[in-house]
N, C-alpha and C. Protein backbone atom coordinates (compact mmCIF):
# COMPACT_ATOMS: atom_id res chain seq x y z
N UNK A 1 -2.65 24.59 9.53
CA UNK A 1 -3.50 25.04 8.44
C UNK A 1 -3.08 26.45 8.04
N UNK A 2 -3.22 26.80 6.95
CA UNK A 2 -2.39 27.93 6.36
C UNK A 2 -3.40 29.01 5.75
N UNK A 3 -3.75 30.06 6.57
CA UNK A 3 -4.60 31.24 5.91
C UNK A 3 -3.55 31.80 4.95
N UNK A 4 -4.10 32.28 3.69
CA UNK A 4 -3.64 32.54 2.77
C UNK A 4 -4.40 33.82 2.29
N UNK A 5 -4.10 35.37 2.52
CA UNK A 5 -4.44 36.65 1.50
C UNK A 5 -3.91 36.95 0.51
N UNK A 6 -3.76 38.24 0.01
CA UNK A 6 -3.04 38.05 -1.15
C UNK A 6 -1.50 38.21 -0.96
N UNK A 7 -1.35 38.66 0.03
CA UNK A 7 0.12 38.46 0.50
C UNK A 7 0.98 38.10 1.53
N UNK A 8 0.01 37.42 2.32
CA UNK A 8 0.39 37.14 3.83
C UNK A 8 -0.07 35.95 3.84
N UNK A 9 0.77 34.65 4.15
CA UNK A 9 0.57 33.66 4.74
C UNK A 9 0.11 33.18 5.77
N UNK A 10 0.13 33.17 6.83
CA UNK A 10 -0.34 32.78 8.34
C UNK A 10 -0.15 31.32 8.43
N UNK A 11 0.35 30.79 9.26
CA UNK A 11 0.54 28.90 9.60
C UNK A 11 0.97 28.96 10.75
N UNK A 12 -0.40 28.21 11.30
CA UNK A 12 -0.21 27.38 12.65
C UNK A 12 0.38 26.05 12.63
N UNK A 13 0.97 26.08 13.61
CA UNK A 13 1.11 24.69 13.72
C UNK A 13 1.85 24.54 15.55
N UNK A 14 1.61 23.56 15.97
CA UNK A 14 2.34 23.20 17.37
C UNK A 14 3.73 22.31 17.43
N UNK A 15 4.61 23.33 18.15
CA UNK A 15 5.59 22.47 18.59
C UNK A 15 5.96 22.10 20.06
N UNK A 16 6.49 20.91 20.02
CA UNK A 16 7.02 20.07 21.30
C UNK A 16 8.37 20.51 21.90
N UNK A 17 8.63 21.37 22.57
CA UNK A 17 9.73 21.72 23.41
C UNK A 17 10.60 20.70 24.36
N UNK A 18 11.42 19.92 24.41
CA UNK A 18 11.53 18.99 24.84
C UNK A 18 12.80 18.98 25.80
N UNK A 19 12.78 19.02 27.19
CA UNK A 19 13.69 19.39 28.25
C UNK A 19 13.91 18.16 28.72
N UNK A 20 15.38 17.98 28.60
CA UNK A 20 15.93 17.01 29.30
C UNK A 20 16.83 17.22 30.23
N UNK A 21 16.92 16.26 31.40
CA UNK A 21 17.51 16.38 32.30
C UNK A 21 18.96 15.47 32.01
N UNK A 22 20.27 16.32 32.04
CA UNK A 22 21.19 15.35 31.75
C UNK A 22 22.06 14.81 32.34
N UNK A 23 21.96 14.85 33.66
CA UNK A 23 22.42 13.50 34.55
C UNK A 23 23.62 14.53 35.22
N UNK A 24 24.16 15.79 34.22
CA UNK A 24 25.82 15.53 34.40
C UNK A 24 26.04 17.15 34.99
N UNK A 25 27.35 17.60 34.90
CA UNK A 25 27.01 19.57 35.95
C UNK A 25 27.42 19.96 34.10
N UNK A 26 26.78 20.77 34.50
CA UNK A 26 26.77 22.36 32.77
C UNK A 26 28.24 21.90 32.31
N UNK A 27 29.34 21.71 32.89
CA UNK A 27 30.78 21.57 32.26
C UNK A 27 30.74 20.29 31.76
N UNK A 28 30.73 19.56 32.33
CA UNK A 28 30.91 18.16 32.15
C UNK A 28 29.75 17.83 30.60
N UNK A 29 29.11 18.35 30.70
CA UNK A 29 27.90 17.95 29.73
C UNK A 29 27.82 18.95 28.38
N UNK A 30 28.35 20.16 28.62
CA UNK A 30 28.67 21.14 27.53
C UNK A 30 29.74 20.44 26.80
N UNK A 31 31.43 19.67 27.64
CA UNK A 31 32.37 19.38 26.50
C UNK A 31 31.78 18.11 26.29
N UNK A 32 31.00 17.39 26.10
CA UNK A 32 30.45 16.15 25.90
C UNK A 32 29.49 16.57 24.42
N UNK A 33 28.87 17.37 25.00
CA UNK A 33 28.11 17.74 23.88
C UNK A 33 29.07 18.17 22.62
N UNK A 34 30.22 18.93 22.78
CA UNK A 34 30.73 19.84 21.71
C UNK A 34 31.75 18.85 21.19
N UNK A 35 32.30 17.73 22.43
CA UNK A 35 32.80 16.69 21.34
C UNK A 35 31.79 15.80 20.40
N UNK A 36 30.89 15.60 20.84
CA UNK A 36 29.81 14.98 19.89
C UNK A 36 29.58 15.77 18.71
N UNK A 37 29.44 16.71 18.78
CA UNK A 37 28.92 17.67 17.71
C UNK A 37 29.62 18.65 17.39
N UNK A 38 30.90 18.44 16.58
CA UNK A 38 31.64 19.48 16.39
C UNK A 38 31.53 20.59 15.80
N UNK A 39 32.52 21.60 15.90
CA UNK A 39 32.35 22.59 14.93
C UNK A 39 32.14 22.53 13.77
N UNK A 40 31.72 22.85 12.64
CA UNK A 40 31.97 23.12 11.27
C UNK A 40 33.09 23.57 11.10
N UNK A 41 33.46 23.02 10.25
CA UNK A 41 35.03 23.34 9.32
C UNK A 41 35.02 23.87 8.53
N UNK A 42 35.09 25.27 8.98
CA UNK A 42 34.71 26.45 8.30
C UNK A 42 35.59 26.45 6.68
N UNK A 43 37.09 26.08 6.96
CA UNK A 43 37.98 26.47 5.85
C UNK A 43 37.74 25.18 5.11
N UNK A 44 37.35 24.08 5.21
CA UNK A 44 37.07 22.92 4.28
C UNK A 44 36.01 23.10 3.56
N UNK A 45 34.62 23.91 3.91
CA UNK A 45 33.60 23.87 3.81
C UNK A 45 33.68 25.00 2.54
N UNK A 46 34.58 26.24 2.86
CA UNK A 46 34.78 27.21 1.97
C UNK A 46 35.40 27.20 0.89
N UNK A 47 36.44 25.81 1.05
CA UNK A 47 37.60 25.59 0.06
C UNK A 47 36.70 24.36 -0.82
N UNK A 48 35.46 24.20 -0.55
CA UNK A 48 34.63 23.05 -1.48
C UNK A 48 33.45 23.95 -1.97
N UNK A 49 33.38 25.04 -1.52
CA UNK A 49 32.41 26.06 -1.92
C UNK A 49 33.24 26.50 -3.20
N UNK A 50 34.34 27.45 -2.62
CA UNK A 50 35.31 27.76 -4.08
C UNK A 50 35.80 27.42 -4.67
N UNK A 51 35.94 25.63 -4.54
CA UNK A 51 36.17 24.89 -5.92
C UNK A 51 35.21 24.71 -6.44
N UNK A 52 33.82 24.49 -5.94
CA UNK A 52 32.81 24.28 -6.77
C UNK A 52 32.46 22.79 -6.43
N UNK A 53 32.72 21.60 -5.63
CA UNK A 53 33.30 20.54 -5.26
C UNK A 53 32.02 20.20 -5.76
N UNK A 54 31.85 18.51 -5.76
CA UNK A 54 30.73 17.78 -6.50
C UNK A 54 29.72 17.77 -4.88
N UNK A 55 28.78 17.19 -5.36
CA UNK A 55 28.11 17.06 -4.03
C UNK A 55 28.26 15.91 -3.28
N UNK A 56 28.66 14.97 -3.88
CA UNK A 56 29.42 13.03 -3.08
C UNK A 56 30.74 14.02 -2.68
N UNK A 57 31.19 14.90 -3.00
CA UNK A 57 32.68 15.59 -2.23
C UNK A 57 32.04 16.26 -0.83
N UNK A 58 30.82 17.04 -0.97
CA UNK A 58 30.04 17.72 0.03
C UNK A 58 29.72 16.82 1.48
N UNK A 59 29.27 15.20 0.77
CA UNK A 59 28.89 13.99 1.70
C UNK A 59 30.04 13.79 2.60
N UNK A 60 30.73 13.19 1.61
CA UNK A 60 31.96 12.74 2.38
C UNK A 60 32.76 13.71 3.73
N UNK A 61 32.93 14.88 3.06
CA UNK A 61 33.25 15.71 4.19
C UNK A 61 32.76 16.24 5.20
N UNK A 62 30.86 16.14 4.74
CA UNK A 62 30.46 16.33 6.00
C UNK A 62 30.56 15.11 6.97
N UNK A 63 30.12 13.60 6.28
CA UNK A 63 30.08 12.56 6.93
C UNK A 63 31.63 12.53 8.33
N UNK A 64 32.50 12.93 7.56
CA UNK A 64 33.90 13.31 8.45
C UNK A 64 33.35 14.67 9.46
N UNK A 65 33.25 15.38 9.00
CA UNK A 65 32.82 16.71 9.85
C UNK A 65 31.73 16.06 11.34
N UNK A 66 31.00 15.41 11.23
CA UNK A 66 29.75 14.95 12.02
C UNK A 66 29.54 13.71 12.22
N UNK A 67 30.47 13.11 12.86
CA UNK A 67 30.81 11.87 13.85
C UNK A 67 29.45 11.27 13.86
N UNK A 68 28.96 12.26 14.68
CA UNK A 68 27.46 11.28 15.48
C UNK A 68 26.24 12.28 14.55
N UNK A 69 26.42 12.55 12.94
CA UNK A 69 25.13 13.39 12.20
C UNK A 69 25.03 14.90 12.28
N UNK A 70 25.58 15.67 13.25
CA UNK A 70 25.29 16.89 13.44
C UNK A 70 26.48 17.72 13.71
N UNK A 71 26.41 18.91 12.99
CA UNK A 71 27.66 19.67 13.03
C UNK A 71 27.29 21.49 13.93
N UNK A 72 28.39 21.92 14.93
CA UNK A 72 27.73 23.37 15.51
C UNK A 72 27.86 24.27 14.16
N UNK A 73 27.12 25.03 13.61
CA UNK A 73 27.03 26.37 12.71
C UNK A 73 27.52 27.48 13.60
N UNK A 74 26.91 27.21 14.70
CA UNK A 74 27.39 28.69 15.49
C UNK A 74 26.93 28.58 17.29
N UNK A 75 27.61 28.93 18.40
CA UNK A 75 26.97 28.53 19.35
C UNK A 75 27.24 30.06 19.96
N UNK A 76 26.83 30.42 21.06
CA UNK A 76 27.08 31.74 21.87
C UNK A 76 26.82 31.62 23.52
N UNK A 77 27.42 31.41 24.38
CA UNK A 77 27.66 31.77 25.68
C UNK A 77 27.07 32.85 26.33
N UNK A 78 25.95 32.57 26.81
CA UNK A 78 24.65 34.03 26.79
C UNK A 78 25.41 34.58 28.56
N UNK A 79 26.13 33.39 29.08
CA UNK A 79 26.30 33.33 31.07
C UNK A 79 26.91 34.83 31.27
N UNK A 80 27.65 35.24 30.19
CA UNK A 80 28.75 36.50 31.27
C UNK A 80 27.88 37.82 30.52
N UNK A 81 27.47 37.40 29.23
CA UNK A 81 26.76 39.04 29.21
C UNK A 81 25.11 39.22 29.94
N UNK A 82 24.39 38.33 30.33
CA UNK A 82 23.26 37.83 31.08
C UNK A 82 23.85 38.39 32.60
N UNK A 83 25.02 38.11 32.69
CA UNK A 83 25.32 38.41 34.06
C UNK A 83 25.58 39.85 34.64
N UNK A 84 25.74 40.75 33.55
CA UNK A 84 25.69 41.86 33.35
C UNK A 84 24.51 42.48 33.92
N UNK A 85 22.86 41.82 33.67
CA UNK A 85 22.12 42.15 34.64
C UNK A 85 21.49 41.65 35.61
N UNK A 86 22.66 41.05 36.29
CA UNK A 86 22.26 40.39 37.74
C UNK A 86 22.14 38.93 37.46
N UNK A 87 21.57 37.93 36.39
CA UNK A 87 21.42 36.72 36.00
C UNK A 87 22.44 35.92 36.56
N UNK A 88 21.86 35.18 37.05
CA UNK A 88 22.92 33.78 37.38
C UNK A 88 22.91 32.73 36.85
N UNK A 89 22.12 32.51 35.88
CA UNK A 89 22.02 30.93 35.53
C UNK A 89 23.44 30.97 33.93
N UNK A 90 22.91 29.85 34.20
CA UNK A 90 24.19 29.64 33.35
C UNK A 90 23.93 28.59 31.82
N UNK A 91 24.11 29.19 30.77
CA UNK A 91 23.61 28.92 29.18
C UNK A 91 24.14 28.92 28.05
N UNK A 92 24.37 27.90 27.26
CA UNK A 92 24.78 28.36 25.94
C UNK A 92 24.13 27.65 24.93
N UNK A 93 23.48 28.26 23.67
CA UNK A 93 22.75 28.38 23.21
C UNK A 93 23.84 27.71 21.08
N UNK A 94 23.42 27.11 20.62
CA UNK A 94 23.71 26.69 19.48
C UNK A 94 23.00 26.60 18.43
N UNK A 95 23.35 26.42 17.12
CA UNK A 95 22.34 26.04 16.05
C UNK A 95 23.59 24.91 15.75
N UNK A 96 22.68 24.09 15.13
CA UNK A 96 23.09 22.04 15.29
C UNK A 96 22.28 21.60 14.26
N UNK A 97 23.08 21.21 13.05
CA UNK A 97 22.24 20.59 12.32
C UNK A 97 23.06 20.07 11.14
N UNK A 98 23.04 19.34 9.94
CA UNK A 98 23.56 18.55 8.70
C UNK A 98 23.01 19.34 7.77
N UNK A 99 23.81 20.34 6.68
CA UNK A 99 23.38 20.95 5.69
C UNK A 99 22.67 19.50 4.40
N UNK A 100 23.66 18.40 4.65
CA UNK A 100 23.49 17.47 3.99
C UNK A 100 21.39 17.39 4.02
N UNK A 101 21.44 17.18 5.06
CA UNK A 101 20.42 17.03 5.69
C UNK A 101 19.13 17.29 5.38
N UNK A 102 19.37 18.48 5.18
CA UNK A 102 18.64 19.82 5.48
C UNK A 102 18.38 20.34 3.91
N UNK A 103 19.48 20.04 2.80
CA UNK A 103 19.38 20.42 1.78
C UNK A 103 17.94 19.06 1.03
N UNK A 104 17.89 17.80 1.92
CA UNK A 104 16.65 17.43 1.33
C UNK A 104 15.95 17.49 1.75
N UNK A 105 15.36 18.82 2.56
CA UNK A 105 14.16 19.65 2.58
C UNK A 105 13.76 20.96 1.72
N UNK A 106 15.10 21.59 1.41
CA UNK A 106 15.22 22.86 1.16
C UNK A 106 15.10 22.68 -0.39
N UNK A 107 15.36 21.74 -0.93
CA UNK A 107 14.66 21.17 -2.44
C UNK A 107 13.48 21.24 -2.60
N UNK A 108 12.30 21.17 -1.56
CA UNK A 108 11.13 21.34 -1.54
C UNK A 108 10.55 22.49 -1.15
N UNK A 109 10.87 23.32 -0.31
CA UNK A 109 11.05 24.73 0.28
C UNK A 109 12.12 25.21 0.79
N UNK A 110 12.25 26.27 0.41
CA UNK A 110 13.22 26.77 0.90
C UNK A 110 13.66 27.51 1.95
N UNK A 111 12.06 27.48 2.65
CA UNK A 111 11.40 28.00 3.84
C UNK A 111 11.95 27.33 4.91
N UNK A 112 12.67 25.96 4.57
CA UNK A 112 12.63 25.15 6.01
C UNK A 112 13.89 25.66 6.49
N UNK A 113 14.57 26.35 5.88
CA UNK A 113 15.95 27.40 6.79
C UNK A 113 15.65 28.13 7.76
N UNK A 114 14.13 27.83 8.00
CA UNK A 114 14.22 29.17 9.12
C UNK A 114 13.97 28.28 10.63
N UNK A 115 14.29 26.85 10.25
CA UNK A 115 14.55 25.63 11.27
C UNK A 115 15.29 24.96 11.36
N UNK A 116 16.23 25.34 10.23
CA UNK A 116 17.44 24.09 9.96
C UNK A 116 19.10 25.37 9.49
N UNK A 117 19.76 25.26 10.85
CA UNK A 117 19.66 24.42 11.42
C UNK A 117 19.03 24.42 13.06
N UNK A 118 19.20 23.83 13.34
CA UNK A 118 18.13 23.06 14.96
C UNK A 118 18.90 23.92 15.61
N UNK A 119 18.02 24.65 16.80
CA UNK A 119 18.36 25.16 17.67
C UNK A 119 18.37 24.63 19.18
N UNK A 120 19.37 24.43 20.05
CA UNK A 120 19.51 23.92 20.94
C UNK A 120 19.91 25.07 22.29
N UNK A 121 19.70 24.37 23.25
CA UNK A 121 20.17 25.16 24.71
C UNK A 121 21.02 24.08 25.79
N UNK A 122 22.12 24.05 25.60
CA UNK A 122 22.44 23.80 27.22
C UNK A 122 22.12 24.59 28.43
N UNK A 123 21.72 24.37 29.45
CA UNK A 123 21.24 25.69 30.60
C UNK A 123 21.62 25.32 32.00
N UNK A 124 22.01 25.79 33.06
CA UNK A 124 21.62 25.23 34.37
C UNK A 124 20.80 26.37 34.84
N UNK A 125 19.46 25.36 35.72
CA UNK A 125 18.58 26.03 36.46
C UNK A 125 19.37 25.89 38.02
N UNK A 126 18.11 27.19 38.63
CA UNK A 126 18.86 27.81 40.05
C UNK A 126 19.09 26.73 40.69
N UNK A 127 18.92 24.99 40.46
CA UNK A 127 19.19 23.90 41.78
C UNK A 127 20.34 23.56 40.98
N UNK A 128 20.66 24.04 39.76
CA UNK A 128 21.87 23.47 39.31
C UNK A 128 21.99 22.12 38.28
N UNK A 129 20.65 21.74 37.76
CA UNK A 129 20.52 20.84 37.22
C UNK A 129 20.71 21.06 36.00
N UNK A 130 21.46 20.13 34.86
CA UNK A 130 21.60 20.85 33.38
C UNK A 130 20.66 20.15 32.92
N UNK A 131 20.53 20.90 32.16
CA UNK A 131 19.03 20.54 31.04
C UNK A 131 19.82 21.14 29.53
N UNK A 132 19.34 20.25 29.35
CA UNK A 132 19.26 20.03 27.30
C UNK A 132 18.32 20.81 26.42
N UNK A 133 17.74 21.74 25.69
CA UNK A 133 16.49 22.04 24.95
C UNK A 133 16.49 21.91 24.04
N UNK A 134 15.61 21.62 23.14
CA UNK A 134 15.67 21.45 21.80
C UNK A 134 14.17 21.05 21.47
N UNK A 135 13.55 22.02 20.44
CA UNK A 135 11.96 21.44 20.00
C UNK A 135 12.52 20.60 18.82
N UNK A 136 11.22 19.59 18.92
CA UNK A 136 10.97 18.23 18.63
C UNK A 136 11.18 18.99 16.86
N UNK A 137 12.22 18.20 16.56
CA UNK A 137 12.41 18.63 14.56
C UNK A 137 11.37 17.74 13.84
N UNK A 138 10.63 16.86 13.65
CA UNK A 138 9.26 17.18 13.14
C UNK A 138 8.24 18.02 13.42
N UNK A 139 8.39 18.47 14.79
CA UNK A 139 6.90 19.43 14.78
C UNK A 139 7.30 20.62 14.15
N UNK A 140 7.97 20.89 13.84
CA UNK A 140 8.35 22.16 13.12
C UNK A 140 8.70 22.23 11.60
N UNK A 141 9.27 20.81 10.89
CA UNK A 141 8.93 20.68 10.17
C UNK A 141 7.81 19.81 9.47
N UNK A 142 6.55 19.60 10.36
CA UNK A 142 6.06 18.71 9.76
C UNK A 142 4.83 20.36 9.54
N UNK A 143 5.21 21.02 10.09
CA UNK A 143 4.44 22.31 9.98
C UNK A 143 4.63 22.65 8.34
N UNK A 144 5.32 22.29 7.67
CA UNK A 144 5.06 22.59 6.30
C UNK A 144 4.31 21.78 5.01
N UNK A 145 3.88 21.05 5.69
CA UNK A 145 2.09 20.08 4.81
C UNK A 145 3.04 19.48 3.98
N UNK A 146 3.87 19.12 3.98
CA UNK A 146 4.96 18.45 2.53
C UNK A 146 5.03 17.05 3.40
N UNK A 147 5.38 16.00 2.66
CA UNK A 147 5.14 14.80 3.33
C UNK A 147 6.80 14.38 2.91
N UNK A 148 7.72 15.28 1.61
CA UNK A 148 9.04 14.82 1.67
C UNK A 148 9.94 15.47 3.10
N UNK A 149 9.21 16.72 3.41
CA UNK A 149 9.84 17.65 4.60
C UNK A 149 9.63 17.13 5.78
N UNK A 150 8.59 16.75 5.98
CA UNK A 150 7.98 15.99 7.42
C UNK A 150 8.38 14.25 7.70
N UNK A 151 8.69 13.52 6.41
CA UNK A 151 9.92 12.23 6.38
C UNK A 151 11.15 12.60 7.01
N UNK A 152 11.67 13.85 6.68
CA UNK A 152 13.26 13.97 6.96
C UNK A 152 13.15 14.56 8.61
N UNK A 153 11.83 15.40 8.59
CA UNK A 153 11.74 15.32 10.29
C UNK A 153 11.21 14.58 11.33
N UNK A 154 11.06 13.82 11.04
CA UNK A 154 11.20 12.37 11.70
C UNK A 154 12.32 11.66 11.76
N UNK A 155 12.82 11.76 10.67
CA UNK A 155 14.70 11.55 10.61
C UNK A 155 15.10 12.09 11.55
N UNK A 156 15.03 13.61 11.68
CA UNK A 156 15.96 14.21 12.51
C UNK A 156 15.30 13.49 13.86
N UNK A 157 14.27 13.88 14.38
CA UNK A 157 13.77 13.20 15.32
C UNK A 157 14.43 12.12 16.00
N UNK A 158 14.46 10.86 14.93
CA UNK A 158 15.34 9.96 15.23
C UNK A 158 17.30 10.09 15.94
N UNK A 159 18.05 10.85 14.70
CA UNK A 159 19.19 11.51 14.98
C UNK A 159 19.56 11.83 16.72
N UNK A 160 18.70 12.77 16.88
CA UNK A 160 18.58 13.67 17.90
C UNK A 160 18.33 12.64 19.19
N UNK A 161 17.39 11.72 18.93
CA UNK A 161 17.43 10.68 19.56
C UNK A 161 19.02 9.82 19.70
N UNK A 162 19.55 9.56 18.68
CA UNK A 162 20.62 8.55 18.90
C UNK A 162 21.92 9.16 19.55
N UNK A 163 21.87 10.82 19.01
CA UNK A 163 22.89 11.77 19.53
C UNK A 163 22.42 11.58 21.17
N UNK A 164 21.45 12.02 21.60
CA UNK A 164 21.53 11.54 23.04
C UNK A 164 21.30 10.46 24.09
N UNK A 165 21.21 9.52 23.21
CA UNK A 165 21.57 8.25 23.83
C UNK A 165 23.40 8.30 23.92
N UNK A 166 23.83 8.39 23.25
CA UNK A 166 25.06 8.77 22.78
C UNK A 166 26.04 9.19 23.75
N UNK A 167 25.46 10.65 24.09
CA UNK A 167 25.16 11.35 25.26
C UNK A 167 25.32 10.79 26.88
N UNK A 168 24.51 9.98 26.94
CA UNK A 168 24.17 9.04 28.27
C UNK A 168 22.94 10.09 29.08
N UNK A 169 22.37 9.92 28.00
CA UNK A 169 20.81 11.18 28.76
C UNK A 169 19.65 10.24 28.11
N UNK A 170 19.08 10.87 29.17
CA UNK A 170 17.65 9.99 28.54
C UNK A 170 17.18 10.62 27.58
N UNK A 171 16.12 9.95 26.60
CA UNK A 171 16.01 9.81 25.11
C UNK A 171 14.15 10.34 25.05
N UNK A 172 13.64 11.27 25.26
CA UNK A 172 12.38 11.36 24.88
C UNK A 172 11.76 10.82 24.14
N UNK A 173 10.46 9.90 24.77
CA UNK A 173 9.87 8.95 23.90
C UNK A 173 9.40 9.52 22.48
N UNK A 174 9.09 11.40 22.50
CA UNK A 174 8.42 11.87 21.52
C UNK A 174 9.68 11.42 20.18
N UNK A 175 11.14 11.74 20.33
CA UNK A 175 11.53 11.42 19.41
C UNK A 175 11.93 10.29 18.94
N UNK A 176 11.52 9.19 19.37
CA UNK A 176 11.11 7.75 18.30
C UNK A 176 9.89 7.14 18.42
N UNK A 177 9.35 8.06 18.85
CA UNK A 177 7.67 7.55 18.18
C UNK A 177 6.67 7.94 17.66
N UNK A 178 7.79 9.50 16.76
CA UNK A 178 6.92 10.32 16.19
C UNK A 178 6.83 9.86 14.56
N UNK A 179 6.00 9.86 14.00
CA UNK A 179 5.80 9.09 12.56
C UNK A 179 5.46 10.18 11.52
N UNK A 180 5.61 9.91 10.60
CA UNK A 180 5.37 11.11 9.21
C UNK A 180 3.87 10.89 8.75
């Protein structure tokens, strides 16, 4: 629900944090992940920006770019500067998501950039177990009362689901049985 003054918004809403356990050690499960979800192609992406490319040119290349739906924007390796003060665990941290995607939300607000794209964690805790993070992409976008924004996050929902089946990790029931 959204308090509204004359210049300040306020919106609550709850999200689902969703930790998975992924079977596999931080290495093994980090290049698994990063082959699934590749980089962005930075110089394709720029060379269709500065032609001006159509947007079925935008599809296509992302559809190539994102095998299994989702492409890295940017990831960062938190383990060796964390370790700097004493930290041992071990983390790397990404944003993961389909501009394709994302642009049919951002037609409706333009607000939903400040979730898209999806933020993720690979981590190992002190027994060494890797875990997955990622909050549930409808609860965050269903936080914007739009019923076209909160369709596509259930989409993702789904995605995120098939990416880690994909994976060989178990599949949180929240993301296929969350509804718009």
């Amino acid at each position: 629900m959204a308090v509204q003054t004359d210049h300040v918004a306020d919106v609550a809403y709850e999200v689902h944090r969703l930790i998975v356990d992924t079977g596999a050690s931080f290495d093994e499960f980090r290049e698994r992940y990063e082959r699934a979800v590749p980089a962005l192609d930075t110089a394709l992406f720029e060379r269709l920006m500065r032609d001006e490319a159509d947007w079925g040119t935008v599809l296509g290349a992302t559809a190539a770019n994102a095998p299994h739906g989702f492409i890295i924007y940017w990831s960062f390796d938190n383990t060796a500067l964390l370790r700097l003060a004493g930290d041992r665990w071990r983390s790397v941290q990404y944003l993961m998501g389909n501009h394709t995607i994302a642009e049919r939300m951002f037609r409706h607000d333009p607000a939903v950039m400040l979730y898209a794209p999806l933020r993720t964690t690979i981590c190992e805790d002190g027994d060494g177990v890797t875990r997955f993070i990622i909050d549930q992409p409808s609860t965050h976008f269903g936080g914007f009362g739009r019923a076209e924004i909160s369709a596509v996050g259930v989409e993702l929902d789904r995605e995120v689901a098939a990416l880690l089946e994909y994976l060989g990790t178990p599949v949180p029931e929240q993301l296929t049985s969350s509804t718009c």
